[in-house]
N, C-alpha and C. Protein backbone atom coordinates (compact mmCIF):
# COMPACT_ATOMS: atom_id res chain seq x y z
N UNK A 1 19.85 3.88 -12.05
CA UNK A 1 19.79 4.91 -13.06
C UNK A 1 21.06 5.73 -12.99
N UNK A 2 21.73 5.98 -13.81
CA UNK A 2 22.69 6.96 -13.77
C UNK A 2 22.85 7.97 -14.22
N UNK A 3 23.67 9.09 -14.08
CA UNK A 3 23.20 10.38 -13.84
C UNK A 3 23.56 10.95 -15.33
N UNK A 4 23.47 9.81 -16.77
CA UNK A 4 22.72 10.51 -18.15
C UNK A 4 21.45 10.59 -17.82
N UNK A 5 21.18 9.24 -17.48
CA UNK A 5 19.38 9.46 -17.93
C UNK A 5 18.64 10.11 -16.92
N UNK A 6 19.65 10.62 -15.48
CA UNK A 6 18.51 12.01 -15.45
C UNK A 6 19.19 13.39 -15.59
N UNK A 7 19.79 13.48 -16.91
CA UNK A 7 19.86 14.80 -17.96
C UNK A 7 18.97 15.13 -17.78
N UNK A 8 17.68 14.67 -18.51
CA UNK A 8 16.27 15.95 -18.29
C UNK A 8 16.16 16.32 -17.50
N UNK A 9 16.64 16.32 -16.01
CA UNK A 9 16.28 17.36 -14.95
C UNK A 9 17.02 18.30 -14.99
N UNK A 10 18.44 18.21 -15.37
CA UNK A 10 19.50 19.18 -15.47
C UNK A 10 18.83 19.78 -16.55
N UNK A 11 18.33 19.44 -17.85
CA UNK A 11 17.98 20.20 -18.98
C UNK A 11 16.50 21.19 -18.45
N UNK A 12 16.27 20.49 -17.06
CA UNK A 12 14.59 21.61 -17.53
C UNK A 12 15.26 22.59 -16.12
N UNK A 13 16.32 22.64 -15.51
CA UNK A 13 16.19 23.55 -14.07
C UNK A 13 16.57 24.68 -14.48
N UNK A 14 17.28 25.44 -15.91
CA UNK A 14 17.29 26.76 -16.55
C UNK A 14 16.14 27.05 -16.90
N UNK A 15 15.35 26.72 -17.45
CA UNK A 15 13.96 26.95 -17.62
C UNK A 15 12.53 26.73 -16.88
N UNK A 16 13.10 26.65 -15.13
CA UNK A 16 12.49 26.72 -14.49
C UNK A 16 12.92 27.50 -13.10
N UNK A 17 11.69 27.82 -12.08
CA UNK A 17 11.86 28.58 -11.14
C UNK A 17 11.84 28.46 -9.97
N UNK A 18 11.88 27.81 -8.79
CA UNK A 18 11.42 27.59 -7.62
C UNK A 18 11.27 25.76 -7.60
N UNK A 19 12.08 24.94 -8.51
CA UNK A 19 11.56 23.70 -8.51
C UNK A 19 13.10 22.85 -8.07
N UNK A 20 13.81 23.79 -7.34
CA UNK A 20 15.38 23.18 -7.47
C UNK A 20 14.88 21.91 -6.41
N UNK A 21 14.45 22.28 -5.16
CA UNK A 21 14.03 20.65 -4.07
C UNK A 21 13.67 19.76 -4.67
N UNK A 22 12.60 19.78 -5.56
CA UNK A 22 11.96 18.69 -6.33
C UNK A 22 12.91 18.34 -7.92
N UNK A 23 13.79 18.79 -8.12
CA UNK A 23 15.06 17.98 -8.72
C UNK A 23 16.11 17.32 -8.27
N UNK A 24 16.35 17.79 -6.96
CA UNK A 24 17.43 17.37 -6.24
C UNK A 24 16.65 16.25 -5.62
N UNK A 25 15.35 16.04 -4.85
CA UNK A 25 14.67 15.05 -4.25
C UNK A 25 14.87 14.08 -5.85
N UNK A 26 13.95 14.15 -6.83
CA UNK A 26 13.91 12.86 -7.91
C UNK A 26 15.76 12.75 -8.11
N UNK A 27 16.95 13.20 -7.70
CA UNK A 27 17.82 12.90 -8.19
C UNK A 27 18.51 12.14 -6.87
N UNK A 28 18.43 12.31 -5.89
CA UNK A 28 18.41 11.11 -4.41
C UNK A 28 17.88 9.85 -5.39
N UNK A 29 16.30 10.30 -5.47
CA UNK A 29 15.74 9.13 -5.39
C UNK A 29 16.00 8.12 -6.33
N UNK A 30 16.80 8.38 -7.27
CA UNK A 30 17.49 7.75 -8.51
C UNK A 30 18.78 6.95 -7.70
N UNK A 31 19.40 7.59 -7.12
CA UNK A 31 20.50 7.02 -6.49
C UNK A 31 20.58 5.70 -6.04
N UNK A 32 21.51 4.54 -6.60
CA UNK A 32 21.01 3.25 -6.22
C UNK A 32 21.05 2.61 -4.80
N UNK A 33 21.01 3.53 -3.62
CA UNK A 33 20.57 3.07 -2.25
C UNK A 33 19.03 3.47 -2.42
N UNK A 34 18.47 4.58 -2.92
CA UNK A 34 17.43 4.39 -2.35
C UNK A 34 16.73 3.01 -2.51
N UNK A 35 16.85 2.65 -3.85
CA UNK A 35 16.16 1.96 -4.15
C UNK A 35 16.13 0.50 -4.04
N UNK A 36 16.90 0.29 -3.59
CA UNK A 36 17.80 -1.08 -2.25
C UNK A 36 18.84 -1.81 -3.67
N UNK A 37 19.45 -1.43 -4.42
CA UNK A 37 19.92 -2.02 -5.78
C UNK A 37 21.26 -2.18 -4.21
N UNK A 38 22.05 -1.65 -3.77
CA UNK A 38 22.65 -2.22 -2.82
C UNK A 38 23.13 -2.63 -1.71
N UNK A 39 21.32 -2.91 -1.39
CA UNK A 39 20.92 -3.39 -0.28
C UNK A 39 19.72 -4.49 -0.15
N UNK A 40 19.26 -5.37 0.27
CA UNK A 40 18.25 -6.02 0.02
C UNK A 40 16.92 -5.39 -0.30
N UNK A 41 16.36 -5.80 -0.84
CA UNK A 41 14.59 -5.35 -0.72
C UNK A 41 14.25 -5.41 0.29
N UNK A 42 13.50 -4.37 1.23
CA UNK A 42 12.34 -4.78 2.15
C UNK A 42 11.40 -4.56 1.96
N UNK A 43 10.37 -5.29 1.99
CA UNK A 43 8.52 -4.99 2.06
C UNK A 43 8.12 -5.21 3.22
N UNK A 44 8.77 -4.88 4.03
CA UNK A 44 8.07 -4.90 5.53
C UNK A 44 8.08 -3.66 6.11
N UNK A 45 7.04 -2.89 6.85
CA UNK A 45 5.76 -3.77 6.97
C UNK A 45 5.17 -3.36 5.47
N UNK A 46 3.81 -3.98 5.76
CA UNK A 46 3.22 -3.83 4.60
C UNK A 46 2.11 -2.52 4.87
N UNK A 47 1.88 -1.71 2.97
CA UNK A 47 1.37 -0.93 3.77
C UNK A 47 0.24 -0.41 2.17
N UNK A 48 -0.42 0.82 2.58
CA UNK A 48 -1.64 1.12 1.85
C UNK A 48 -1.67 2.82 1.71
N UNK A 49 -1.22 3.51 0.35
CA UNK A 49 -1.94 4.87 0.12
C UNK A 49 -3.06 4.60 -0.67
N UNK A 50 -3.90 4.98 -0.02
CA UNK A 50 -5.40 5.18 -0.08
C UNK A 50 -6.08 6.97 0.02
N UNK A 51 -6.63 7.01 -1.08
CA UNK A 51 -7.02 8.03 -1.73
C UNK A 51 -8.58 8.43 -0.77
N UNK A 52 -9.10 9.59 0.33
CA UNK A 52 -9.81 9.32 0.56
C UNK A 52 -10.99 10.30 0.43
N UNK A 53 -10.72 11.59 -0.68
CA UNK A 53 -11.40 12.40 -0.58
C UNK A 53 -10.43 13.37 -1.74
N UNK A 54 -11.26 14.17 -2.51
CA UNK A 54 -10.59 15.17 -3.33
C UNK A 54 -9.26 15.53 -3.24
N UNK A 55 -8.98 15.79 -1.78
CA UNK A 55 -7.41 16.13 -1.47
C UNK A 55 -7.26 15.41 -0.19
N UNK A 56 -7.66 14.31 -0.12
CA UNK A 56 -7.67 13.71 1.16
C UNK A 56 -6.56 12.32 1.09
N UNK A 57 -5.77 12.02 2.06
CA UNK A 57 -5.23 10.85 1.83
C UNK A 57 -4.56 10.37 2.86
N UNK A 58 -4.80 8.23 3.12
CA UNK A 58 -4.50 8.10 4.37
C UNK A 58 -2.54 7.25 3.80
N UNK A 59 -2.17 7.18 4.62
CA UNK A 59 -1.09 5.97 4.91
C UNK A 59 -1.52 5.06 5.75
N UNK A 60 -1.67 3.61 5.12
CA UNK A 60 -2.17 2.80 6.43
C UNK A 60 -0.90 1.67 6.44
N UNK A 61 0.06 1.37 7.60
CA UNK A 61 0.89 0.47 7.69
C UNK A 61 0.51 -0.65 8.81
N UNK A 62 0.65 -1.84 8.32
CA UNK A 62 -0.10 -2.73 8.66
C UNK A 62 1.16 -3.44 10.13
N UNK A 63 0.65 -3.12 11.68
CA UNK A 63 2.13 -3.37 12.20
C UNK A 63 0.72 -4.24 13.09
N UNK A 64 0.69 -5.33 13.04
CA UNK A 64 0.05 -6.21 14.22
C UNK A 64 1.01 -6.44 15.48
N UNK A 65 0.98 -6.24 16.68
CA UNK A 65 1.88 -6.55 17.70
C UNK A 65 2.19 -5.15 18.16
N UNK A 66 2.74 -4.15 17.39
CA UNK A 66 3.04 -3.22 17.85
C UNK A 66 2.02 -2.48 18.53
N UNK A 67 2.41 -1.37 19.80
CA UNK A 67 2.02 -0.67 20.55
C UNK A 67 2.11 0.88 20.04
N UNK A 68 1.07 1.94 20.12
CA UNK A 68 1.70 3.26 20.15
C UNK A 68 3.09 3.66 20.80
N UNK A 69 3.52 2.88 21.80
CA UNK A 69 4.88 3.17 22.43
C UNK A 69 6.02 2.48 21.78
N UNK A 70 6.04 1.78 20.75
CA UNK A 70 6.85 0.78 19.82
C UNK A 70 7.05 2.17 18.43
N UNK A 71 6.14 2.62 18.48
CA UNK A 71 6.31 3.40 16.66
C UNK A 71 6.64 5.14 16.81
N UNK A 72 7.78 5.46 16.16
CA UNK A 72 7.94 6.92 15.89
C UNK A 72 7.11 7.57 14.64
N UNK A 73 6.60 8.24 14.61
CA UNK A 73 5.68 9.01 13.03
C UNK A 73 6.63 10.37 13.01
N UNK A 74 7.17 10.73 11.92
CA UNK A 74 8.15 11.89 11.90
C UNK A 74 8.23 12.38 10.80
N UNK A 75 8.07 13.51 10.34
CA UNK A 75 7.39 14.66 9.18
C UNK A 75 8.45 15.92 9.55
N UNK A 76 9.64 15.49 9.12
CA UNK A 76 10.86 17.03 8.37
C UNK A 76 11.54 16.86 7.16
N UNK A 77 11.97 17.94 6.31
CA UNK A 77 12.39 18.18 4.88
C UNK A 77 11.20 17.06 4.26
N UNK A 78 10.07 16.99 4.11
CA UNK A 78 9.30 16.85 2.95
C UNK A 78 9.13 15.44 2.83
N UNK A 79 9.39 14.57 4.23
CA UNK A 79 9.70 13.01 3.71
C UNK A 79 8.75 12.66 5.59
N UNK A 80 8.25 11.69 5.64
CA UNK A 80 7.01 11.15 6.01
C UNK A 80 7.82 9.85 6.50
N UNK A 81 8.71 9.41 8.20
CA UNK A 81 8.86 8.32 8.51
C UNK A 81 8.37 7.93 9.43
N UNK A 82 8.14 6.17 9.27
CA UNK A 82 7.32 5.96 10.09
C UNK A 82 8.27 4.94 10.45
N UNK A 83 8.68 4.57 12.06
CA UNK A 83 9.73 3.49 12.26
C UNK A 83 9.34 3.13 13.78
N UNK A 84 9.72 1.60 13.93
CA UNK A 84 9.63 1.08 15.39
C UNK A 84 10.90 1.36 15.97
N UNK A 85 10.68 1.55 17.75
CA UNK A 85 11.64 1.90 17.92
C UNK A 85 12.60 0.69 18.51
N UNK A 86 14.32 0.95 19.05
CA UNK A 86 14.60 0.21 19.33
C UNK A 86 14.22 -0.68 20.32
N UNK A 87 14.22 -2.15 20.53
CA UNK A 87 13.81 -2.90 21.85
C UNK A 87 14.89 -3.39 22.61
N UNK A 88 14.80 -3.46 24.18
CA UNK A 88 16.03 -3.66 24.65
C UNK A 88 15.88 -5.09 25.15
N UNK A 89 14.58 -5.82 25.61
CA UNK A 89 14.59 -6.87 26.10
C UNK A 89 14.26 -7.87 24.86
N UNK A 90 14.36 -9.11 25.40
CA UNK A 90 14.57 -10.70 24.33
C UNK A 90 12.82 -10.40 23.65
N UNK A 91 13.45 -10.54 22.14
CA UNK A 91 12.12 -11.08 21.72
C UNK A 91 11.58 -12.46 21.54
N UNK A 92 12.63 -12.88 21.92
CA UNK A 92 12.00 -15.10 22.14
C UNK A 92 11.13 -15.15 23.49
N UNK A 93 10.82 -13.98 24.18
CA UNK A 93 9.46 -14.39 25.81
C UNK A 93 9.30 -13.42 25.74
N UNK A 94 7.81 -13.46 26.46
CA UNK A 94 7.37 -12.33 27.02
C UNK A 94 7.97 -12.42 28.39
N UNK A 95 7.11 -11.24 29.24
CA UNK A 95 7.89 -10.81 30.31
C UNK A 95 7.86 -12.24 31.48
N UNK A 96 7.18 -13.04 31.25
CA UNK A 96 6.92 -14.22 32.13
C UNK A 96 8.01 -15.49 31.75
N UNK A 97 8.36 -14.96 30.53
CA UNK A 97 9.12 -15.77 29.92
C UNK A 97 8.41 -17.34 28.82
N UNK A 98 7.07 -17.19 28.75
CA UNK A 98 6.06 -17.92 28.47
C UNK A 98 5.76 -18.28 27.10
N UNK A 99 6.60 -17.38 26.22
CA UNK A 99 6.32 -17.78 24.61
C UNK A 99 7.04 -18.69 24.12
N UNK A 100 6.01 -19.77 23.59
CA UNK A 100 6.76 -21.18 22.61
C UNK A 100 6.92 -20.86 21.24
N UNK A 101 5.87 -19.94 20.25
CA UNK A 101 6.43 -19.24 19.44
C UNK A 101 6.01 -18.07 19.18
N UNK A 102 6.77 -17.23 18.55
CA UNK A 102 6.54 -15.91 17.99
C UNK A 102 6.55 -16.29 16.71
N UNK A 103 5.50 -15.66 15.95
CA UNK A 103 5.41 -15.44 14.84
C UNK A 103 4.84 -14.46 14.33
N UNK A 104 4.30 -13.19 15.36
CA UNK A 104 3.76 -12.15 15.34
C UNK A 104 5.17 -11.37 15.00
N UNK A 105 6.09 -10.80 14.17
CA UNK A 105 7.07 -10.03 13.95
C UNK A 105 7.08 -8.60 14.50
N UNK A 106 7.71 -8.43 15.40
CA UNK A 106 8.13 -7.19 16.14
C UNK A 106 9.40 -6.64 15.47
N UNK A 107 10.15 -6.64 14.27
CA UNK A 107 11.78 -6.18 13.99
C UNK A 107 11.59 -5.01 13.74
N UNK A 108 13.15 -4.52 13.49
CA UNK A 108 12.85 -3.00 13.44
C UNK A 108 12.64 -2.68 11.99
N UNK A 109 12.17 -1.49 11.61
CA UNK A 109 11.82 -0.95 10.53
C UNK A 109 11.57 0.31 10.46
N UNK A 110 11.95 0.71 9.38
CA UNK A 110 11.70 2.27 8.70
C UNK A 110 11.05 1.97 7.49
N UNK A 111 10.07 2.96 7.55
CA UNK A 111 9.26 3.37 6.37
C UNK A 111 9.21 4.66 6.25
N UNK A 112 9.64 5.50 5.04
CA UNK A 112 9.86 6.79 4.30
C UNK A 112 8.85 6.93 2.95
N UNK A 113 8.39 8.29 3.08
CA UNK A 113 7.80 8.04 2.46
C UNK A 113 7.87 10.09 2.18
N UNK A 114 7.78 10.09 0.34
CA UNK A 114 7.66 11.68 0.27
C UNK A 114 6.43 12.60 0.03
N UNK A 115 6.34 13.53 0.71
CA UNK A 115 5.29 14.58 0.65
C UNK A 115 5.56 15.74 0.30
N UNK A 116 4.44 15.93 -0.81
CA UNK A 116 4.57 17.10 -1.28
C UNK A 116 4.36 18.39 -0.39
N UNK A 117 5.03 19.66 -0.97
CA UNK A 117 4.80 20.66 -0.12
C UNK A 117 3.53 21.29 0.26
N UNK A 118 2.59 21.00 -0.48
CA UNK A 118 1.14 20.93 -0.39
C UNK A 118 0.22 20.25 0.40
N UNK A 119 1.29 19.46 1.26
CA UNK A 119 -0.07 18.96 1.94
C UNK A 119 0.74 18.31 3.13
N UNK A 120 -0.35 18.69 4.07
CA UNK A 120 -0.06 18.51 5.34
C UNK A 120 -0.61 17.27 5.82
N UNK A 121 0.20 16.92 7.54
CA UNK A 121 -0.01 15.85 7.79
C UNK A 121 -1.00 16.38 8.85
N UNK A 122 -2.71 15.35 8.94
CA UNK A 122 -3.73 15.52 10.02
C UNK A 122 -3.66 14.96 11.85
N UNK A 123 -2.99 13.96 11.41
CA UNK A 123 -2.69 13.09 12.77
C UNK A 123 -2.46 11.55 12.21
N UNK A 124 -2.07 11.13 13.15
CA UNK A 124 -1.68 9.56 13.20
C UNK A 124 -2.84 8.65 14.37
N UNK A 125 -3.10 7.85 13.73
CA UNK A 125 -3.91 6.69 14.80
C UNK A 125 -3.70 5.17 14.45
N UNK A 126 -3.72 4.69 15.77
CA UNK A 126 -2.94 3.09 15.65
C UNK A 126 -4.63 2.23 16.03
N UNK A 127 -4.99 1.64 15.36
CA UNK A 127 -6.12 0.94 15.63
C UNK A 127 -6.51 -0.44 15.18
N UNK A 128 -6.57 -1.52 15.98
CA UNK A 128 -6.32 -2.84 15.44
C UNK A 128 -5.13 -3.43 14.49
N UNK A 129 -4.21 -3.08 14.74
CA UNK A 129 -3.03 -3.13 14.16
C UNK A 129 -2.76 -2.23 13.07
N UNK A 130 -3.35 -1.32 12.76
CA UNK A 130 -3.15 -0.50 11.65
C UNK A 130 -3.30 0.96 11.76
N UNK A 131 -1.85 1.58 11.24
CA UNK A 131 -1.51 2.59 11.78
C UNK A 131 -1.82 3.24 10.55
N UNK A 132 -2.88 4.63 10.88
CA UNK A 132 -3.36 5.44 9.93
C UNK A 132 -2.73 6.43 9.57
N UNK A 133 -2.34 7.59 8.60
CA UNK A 133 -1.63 8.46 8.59
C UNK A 133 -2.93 9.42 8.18
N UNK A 134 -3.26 10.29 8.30
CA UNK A 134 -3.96 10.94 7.84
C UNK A 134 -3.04 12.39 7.14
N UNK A 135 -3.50 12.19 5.83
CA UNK A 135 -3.02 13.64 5.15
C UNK A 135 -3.92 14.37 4.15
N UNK A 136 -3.59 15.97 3.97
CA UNK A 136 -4.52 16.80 2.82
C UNK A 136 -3.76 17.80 2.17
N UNK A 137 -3.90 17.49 1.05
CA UNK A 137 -3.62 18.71 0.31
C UNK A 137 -4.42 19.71 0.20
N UNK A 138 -3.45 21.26 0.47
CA UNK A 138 -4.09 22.28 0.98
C UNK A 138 -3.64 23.00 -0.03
N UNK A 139 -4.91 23.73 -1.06
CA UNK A 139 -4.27 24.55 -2.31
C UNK A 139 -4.50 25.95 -1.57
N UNK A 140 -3.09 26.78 -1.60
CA UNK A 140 -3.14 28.07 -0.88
C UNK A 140 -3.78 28.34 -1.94
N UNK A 141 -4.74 29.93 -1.66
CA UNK A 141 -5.29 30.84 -3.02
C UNK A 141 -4.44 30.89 -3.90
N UNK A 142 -2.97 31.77 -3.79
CA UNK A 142 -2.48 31.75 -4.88
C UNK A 142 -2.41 30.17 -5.60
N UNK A 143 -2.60 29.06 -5.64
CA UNK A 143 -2.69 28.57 -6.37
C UNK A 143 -4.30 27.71 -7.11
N UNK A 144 -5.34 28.73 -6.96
CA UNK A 144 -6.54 28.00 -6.92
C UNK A 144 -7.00 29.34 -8.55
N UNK A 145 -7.47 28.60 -9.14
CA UNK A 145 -7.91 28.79 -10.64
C UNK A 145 -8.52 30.61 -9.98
N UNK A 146 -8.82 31.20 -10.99
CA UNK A 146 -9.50 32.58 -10.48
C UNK A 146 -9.49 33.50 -12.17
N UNK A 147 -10.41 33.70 -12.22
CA UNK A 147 -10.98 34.75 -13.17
C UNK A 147 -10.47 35.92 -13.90
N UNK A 148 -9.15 36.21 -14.84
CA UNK A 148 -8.60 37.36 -14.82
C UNK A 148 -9.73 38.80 -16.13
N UNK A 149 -10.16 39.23 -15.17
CA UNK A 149 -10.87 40.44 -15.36
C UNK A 149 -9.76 41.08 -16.73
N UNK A 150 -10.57 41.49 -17.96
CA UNK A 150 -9.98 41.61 -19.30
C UNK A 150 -10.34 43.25 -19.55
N UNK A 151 -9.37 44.17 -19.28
CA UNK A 151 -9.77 45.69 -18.92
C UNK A 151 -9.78 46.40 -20.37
């Protein structure tokens, strides 16, 4: 995308107030790295937002093989990564040296992912290969509907 066709963000940020992060974030995200235009695609790992309650919502990334001690979960400026970390020993054996094949994929990876300022992250849990994210959106009062009394 190039930076005519996102004019409309430049056209609505005079006529708006407090929304400069969330123009500058959709104008990254336009940028052709994010979106791998020059870089390969990855879909690994594979993964699931799942809706689980009014304001409820999980991230589930599907990492079979991996250990809680293999994965970082990391939540600063508004973006949600989830990445294995580096490995220093051979991934062709285990420690006995005993594997004929791997086909269980251990590589490295980052997964990013954005969150709104509304909602917080609950915890993380790794269970049968699938790493949960738990999140909720939390409407402060000032933003919850309310009654204006007509004097």
């Amino acid at each position: 995308m190039t930076k005519n066709q996102l004019s409309i963000f430049n056209r609505l940020r005079p006529v708006t107030v407090g929304f400069d992060n969330i123009f500058d974030h959709f104008e990254r995200m336009f940028d052709d790295d994010f979106f791998g235009v020059n870089v390969p695609s990855v879909n690994y790992p594979p993964y699931n937002i799942v809706k689980t309650g009014e304001n409820k919502y999980n991230v589930e990334v599907a990492l079979a093989g991996f250990s809680r001690d293999d994965i970082n979960v990391e939540f600063a400026d508004g973006m949600l990564t989830i990445k294995s970390k580096d490995k220093k020993e051979s991934e062709d054996t285990d420690a006995n040296g005993n594997v004929i094949h791997k086909g269980i994929s251990k590589r490295y990876f980052s997964k990013s992912f954005t969150i709104a300022d509304d909602v917080e992250i609950n915890g993380a849990e790794l269970k049968d290969g699938l790493l949960k994210v738990s999140l909720e959106r939390v409407i402060p009062e000032s933003k919850k509907p309310k009654l204006i009394e007509i004097k």
